[in-house]
PDB file of N, CA and C in Angstrom:
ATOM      1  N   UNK A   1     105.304  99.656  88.363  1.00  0.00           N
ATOM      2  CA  UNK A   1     105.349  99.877  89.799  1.00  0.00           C
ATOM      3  C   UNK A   1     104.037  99.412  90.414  1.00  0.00           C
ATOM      4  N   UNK A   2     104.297  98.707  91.160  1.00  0.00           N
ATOM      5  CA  UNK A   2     102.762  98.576  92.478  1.00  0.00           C
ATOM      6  C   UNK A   2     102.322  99.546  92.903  1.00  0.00           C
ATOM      7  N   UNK A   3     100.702  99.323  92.283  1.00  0.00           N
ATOM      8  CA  UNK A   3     100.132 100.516  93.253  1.00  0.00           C
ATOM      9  C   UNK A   3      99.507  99.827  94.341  1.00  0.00           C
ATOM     10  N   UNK A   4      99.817 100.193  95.948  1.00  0.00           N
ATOM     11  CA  UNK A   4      99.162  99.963  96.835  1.00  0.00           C
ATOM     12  C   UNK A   4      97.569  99.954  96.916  1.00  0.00           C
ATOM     13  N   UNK A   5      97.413 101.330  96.573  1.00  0.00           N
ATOM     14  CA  UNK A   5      95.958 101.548  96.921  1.00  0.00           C
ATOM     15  C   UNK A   5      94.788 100.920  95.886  1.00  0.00           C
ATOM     16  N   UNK A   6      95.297 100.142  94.902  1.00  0.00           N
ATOM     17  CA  UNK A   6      94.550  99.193  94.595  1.00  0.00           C
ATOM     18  C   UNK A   6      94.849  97.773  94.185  1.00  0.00           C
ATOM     19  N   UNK A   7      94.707  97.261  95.676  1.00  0.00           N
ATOM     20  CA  UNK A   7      95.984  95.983  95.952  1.00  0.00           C
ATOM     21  C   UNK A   7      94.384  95.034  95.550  1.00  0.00           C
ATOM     22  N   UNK A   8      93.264  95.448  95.549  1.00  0.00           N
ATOM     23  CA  UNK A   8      92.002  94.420  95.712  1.00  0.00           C
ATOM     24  C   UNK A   8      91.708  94.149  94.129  1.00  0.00           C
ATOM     25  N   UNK A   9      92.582  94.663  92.828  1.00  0.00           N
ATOM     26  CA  UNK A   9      92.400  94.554  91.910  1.00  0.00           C
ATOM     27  C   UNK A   9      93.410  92.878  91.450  1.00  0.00           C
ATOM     28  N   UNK A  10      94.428  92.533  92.607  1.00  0.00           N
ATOM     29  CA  UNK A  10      94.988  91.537  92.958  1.00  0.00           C
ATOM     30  C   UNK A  10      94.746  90.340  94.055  1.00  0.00           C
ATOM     31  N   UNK A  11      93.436  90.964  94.270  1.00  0.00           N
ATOM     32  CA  UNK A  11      93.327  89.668  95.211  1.00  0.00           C
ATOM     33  C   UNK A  11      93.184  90.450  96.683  1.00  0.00           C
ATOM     34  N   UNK A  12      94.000  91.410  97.079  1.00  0.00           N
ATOM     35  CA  UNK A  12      93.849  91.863  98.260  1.00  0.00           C
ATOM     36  C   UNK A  12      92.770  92.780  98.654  1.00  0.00           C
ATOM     37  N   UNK A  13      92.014  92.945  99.955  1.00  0.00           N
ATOM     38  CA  UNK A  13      90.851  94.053 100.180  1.00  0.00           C
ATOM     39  C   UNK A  13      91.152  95.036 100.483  1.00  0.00           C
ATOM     40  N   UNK A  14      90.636  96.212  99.834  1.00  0.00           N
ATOM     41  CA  UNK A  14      91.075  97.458 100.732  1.00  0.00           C
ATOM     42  C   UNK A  14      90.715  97.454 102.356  1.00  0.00           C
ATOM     43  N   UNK A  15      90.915  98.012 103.111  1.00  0.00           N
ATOM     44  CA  UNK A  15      90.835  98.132 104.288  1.00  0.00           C
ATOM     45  C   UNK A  15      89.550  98.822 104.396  1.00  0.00           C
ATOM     46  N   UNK A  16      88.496  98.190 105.270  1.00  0.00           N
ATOM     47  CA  UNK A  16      87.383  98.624 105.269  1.00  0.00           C
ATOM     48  C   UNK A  16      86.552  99.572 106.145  1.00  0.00           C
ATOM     49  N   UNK A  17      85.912 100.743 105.933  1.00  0.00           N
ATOM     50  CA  UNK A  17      85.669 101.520 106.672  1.00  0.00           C
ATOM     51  C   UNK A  17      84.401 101.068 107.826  1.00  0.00           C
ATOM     52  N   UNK A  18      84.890 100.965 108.861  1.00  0.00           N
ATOM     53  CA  UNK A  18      83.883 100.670 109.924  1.00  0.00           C
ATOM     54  C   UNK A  18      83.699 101.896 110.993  1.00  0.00           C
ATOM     55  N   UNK A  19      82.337 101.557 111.545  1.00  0.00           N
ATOM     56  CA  UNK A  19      82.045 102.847 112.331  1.00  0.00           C
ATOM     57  C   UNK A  19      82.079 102.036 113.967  1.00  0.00           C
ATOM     58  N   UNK A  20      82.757 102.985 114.728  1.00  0.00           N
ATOM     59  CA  UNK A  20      83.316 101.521 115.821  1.00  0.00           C
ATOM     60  C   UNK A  20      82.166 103.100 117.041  1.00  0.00           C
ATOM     61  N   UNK A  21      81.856 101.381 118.105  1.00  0.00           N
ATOM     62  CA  UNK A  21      80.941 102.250 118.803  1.00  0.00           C
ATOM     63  C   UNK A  21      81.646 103.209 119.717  1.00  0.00           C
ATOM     64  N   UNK A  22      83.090 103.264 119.710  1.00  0.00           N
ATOM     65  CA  UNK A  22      83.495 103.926 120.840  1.00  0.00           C
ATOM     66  C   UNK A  22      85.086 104.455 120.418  1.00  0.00           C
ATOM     67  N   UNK A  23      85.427 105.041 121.265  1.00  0.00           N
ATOM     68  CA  UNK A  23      86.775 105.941 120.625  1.00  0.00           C
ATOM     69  C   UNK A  23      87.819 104.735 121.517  1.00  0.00           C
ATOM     70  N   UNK A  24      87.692 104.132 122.306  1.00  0.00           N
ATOM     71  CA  UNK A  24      88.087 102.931 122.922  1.00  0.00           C
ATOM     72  C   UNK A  24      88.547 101.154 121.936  1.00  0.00           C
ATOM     73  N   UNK A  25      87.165 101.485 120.995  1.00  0.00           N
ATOM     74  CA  UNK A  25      87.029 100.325 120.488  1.00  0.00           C
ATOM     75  C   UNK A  25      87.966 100.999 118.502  1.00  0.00           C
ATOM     76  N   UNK A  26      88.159 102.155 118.122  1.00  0.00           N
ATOM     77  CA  UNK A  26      89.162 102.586 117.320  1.00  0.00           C
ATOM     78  C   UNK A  26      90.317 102.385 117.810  1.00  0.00           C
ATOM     79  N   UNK A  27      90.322 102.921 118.992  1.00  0.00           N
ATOM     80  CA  UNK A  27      92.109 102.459 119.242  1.00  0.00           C
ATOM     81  C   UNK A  27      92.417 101.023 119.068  1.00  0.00           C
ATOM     82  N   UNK A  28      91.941 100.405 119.735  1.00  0.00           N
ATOM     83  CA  UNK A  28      91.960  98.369 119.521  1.00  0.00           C
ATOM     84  C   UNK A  28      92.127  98.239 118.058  1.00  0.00           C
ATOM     85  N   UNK A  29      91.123  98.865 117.114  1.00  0.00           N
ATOM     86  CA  UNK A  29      91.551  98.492 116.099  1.00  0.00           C
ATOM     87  C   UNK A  29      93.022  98.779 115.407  1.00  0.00           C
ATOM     88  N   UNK A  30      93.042  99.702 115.813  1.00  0.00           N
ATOM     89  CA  UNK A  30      94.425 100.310 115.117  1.00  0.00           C
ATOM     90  C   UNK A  30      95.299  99.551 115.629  1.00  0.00           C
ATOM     91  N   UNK A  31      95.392  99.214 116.906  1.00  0.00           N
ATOM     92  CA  UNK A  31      96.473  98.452 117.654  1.00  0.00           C
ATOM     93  C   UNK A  31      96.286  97.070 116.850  1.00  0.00           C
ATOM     94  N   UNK A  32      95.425  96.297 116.440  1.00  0.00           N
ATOM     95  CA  UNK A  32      95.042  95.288 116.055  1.00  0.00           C
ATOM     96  C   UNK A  32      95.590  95.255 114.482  1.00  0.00           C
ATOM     97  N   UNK A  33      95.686  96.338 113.896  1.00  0.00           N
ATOM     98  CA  UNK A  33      95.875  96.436 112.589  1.00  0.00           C
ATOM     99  C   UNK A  33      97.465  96.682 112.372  1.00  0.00           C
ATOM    100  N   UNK A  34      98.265  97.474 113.869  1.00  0.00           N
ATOM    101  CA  UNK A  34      99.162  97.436 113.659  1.00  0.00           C
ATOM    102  C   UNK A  34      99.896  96.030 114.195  1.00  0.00           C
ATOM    103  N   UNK A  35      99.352  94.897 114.781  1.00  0.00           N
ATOM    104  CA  UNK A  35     100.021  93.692 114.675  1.00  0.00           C
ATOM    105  C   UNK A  35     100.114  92.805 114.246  1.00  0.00           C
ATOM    106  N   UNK A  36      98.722  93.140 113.176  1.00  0.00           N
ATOM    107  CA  UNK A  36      98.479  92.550 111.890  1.00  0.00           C
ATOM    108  C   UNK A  36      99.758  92.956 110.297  1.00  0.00           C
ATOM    109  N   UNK A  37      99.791  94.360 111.063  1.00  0.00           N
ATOM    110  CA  UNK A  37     100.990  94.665 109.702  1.00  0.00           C
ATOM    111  C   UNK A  37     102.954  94.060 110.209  1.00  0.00           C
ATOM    112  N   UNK A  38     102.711  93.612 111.985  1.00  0.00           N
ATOM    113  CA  UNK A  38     103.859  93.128 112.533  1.00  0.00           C
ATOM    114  C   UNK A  38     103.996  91.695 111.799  1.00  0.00           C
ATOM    115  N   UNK A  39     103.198  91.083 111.782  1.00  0.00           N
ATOM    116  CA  UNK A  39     102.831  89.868 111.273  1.00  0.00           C
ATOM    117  C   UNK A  39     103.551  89.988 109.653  1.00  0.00           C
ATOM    118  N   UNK A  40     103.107  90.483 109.176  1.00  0.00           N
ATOM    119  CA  UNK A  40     102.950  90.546 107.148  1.00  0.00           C
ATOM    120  C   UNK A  40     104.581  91.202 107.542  1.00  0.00           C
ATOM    121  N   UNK A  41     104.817  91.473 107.943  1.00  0.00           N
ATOM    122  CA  UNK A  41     106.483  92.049 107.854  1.00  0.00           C
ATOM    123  C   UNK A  41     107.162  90.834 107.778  1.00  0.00           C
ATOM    124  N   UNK A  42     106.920  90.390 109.128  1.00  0.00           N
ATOM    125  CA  UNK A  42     107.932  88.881 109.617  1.00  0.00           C
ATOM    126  C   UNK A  42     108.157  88.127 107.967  1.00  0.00           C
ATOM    127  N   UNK A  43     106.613  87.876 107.539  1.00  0.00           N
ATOM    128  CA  UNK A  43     106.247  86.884 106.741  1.00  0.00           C
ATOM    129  C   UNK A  43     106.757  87.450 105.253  1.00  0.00           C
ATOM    130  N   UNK A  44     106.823  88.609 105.187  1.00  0.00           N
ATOM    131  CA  UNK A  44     107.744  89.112 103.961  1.00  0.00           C
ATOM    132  C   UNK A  44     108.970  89.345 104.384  1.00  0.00           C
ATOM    133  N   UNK A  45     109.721  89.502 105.551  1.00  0.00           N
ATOM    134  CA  UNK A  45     111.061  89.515 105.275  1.00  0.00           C
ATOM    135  C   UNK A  45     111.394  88.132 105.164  1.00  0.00           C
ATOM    136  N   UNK A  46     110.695  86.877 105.868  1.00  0.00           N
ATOM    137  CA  UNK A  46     111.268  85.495 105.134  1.00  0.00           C
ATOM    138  C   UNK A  46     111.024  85.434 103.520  1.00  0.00           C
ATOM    139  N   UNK A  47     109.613  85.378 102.940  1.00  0.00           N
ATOM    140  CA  UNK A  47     109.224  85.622 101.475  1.00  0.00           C
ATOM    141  C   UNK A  47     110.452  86.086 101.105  1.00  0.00           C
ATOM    142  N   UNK A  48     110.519  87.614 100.970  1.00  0.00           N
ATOM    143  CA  UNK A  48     111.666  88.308  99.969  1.00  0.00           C
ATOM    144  C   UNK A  48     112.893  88.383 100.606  1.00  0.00           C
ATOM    145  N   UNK A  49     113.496  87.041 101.169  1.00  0.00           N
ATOM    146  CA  UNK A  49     115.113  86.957 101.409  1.00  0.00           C
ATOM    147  C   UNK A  49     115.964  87.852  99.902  1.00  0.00           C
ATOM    148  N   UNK A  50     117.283  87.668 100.276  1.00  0.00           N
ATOM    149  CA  UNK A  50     117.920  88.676  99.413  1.00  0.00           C
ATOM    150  C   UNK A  50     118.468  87.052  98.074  1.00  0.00           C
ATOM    151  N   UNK A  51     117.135  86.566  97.748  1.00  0.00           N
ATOM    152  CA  UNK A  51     117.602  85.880  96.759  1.00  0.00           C
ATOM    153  C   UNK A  51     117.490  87.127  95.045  1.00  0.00           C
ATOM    154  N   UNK A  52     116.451  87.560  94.701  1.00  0.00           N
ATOM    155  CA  UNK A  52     116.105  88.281  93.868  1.00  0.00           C
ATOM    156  C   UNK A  52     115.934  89.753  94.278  1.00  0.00           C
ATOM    157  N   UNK A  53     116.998  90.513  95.212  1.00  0.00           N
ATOM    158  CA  UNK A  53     116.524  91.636  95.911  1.00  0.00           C
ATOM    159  C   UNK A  53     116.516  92.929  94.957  1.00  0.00           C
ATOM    160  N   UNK A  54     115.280  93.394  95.207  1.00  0.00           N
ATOM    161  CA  UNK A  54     115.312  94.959  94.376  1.00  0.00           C
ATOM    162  C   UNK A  54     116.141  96.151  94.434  1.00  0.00           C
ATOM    163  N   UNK A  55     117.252  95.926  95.848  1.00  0.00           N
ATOM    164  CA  UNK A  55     117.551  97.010  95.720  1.00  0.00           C
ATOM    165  C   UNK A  55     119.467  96.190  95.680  1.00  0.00           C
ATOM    166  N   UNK A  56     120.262  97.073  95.628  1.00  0.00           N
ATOM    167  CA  UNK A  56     121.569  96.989  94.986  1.00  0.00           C
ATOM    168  C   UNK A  56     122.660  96.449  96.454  1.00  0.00           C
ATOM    169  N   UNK A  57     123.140  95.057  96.194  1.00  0.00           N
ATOM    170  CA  UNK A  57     123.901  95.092  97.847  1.00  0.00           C
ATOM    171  C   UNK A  57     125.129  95.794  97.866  1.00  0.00           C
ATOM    172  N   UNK A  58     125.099  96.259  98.717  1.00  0.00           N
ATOM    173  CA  UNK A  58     125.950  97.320  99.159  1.00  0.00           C
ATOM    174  C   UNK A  58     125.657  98.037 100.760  1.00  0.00           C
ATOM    175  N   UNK A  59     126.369  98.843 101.327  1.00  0.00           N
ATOM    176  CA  UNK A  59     125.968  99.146 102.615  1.00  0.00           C
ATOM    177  C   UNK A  59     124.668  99.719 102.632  1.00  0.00           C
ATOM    178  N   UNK A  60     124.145  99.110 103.743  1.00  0.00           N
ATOM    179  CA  UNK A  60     123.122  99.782 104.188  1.00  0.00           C
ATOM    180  C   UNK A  60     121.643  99.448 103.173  1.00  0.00           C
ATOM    181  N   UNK A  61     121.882  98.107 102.133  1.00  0.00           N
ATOM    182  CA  UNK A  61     120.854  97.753 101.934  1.00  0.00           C
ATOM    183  C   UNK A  61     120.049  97.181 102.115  1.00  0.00           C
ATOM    184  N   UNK A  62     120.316  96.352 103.343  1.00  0.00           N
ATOM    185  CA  UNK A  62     119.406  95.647 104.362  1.00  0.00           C
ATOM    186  C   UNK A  62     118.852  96.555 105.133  1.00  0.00           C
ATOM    187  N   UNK A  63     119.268  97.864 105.248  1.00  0.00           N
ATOM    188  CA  UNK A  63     118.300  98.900 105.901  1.00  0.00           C
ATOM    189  C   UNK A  63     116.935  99.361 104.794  1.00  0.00           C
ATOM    190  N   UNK A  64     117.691  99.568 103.496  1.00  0.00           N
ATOM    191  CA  UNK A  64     116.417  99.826 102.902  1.00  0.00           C
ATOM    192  C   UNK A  64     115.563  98.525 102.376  1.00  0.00           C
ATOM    193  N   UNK A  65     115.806  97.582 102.299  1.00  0.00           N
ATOM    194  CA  UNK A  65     114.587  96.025 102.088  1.00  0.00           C
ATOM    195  C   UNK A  65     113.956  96.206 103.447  1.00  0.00           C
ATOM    196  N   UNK A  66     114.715  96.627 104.777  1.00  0.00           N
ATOM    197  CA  UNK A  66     113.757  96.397 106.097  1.00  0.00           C
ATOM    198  C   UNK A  66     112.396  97.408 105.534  1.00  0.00           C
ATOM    199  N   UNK A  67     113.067  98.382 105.620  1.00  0.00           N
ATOM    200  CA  UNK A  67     111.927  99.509 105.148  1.00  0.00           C
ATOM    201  C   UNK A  67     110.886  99.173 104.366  1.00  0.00           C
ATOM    202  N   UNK A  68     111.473  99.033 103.270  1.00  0.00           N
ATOM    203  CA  UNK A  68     110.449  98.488 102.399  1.00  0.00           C
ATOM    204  C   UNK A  68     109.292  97.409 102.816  1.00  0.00           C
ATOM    205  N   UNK A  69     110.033  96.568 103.227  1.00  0.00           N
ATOM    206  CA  UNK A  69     109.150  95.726 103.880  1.00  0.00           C
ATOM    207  C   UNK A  69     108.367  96.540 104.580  1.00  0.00           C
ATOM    208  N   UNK A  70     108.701  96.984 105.987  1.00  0.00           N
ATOM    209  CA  UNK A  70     108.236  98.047 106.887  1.00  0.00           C
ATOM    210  C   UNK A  70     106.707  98.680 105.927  1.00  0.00           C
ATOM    211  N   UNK A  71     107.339  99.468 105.402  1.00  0.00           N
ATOM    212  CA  UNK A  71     106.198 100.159 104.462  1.00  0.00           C
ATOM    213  C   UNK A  71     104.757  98.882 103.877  1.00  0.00           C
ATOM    214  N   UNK A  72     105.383  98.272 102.864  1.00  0.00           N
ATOM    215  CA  UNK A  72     104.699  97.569 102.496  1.00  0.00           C
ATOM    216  C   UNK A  72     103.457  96.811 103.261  1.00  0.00           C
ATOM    217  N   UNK A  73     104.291  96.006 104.335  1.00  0.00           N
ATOM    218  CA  UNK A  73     102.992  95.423 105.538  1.00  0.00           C
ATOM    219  C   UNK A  73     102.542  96.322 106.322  1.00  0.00           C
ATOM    220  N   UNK A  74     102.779  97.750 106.602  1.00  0.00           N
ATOM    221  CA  UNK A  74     101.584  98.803 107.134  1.00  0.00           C
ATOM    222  C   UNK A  74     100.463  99.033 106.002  1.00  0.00           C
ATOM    223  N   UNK A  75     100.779  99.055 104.464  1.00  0.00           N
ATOM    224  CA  UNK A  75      99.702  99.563 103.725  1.00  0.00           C
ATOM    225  C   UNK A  75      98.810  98.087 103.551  1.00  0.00           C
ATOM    226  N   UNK A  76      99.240  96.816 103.517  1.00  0.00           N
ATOM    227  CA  UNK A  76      98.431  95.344 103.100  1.00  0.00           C
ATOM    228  C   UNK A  76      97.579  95.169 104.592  1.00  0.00           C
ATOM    229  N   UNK A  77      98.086  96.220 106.115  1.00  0.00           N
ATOM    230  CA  UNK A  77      97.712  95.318 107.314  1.00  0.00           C
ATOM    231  C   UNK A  77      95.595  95.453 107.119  1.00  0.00           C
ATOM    232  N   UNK A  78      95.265  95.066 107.828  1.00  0.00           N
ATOM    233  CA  UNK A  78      93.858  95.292 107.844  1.00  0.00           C
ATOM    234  C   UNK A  78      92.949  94.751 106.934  1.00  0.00           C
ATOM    235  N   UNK A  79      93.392  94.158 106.009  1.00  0.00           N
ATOM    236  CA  UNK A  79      92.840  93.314 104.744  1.00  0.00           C
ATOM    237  C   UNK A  79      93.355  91.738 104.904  1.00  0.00           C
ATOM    238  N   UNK A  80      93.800  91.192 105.146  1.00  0.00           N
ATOM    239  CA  UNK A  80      94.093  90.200 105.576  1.00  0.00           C
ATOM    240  C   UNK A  80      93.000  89.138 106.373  1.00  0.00           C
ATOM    241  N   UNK A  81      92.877  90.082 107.664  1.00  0.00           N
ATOM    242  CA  UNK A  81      91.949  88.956 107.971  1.00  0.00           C
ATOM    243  C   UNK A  81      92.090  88.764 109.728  1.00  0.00           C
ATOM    244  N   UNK A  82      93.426  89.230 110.124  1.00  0.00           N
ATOM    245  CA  UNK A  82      93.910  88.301 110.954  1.00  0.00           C
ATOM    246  C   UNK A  82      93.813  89.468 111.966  1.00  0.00           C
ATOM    247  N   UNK A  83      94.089  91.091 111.558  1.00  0.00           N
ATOM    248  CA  UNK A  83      93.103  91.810 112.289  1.00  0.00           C
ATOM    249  C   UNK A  83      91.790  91.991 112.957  1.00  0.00           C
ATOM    250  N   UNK A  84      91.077  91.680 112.067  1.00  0.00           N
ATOM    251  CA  UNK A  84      89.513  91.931 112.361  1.00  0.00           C
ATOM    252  C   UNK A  84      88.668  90.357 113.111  1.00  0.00           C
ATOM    253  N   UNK A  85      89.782  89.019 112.885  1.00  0.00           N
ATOM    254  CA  UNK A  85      89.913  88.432 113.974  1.00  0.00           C
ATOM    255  C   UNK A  85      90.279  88.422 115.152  1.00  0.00           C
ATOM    256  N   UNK A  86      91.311  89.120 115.133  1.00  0.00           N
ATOM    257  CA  UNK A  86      91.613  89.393 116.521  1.00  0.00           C
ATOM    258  C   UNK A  86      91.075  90.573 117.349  1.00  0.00           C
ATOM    259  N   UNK A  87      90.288  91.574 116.832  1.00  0.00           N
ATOM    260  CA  UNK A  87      89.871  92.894 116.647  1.00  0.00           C
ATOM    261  C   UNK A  87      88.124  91.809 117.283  1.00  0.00           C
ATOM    262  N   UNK A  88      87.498  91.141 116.720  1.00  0.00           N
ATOM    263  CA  UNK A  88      86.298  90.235 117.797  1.00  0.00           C
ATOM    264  C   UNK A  88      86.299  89.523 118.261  1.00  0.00           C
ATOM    265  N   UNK A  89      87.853  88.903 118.633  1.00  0.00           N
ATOM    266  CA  UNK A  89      88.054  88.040 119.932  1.00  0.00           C
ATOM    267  C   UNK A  89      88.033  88.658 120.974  1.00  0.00           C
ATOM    268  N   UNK A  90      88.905  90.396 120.668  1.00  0.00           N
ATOM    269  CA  UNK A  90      89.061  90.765 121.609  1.00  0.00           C
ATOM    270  C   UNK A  90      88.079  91.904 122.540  1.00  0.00           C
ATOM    271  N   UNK A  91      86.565  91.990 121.323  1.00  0.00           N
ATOM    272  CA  UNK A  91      86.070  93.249 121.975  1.00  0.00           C
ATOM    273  C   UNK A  91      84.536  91.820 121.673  1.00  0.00           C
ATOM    274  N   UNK A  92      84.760  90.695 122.203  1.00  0.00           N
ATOM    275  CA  UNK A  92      83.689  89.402 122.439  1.00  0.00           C
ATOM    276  C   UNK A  92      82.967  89.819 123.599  1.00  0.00           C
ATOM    277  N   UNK A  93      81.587  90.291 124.057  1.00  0.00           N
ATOM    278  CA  UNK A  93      81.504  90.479 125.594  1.00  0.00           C
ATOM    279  C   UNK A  93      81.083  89.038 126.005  1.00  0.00           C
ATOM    280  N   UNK A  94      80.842  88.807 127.370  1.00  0.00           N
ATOM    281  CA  UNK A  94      80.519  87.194 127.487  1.00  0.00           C
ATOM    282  C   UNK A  94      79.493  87.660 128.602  1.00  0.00           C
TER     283      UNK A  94
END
């Protein structure tokens, strides 16, 4: 079984603890992290089409691969990259 919480023993980073200057600039992140995990969904429900699917077809198993997916790209979001890019585009002052 995959363990999530040590996805950086594969290549992936844990999600890194930052101290943000403002309770303003946490929310952004989170928002940032959650469209970072919108992202890794899209990109794994194309990845894991139902060519090799883990779970059994039958009703209602495209509800549980969504999930899964679902699950999966909330625990990978924030390590990636594409958060914490968009997370200092968007808090850039000029």
């Amino acid at each position: 079984m995959l363990d999530i919480n040590h996805m950086s023993v594969i290549g992936f980073q844990n999600k890194p603890d930052t101290n943000f200057a403002s309770e303003n600039e946490k929310k952004l992140k989170e928002q940032t992290d959650s469209f970072e995990s919108l992202i890794l969904k899209q990109m794994l429900d194309i990845a894991m089409e139902d060519k090799n699917s883990l779970f059994e077809k039958g009703t209602g198993s495209h509800i549980y691969q969504s999930m899964y997916h679902d699950t999966l790209s909330k625990e990978l979001s924030g390590g990636f990259g594409y958060s914490e890019l968009l997370f200092n585009f968007l808090t850039k002052k000029y």
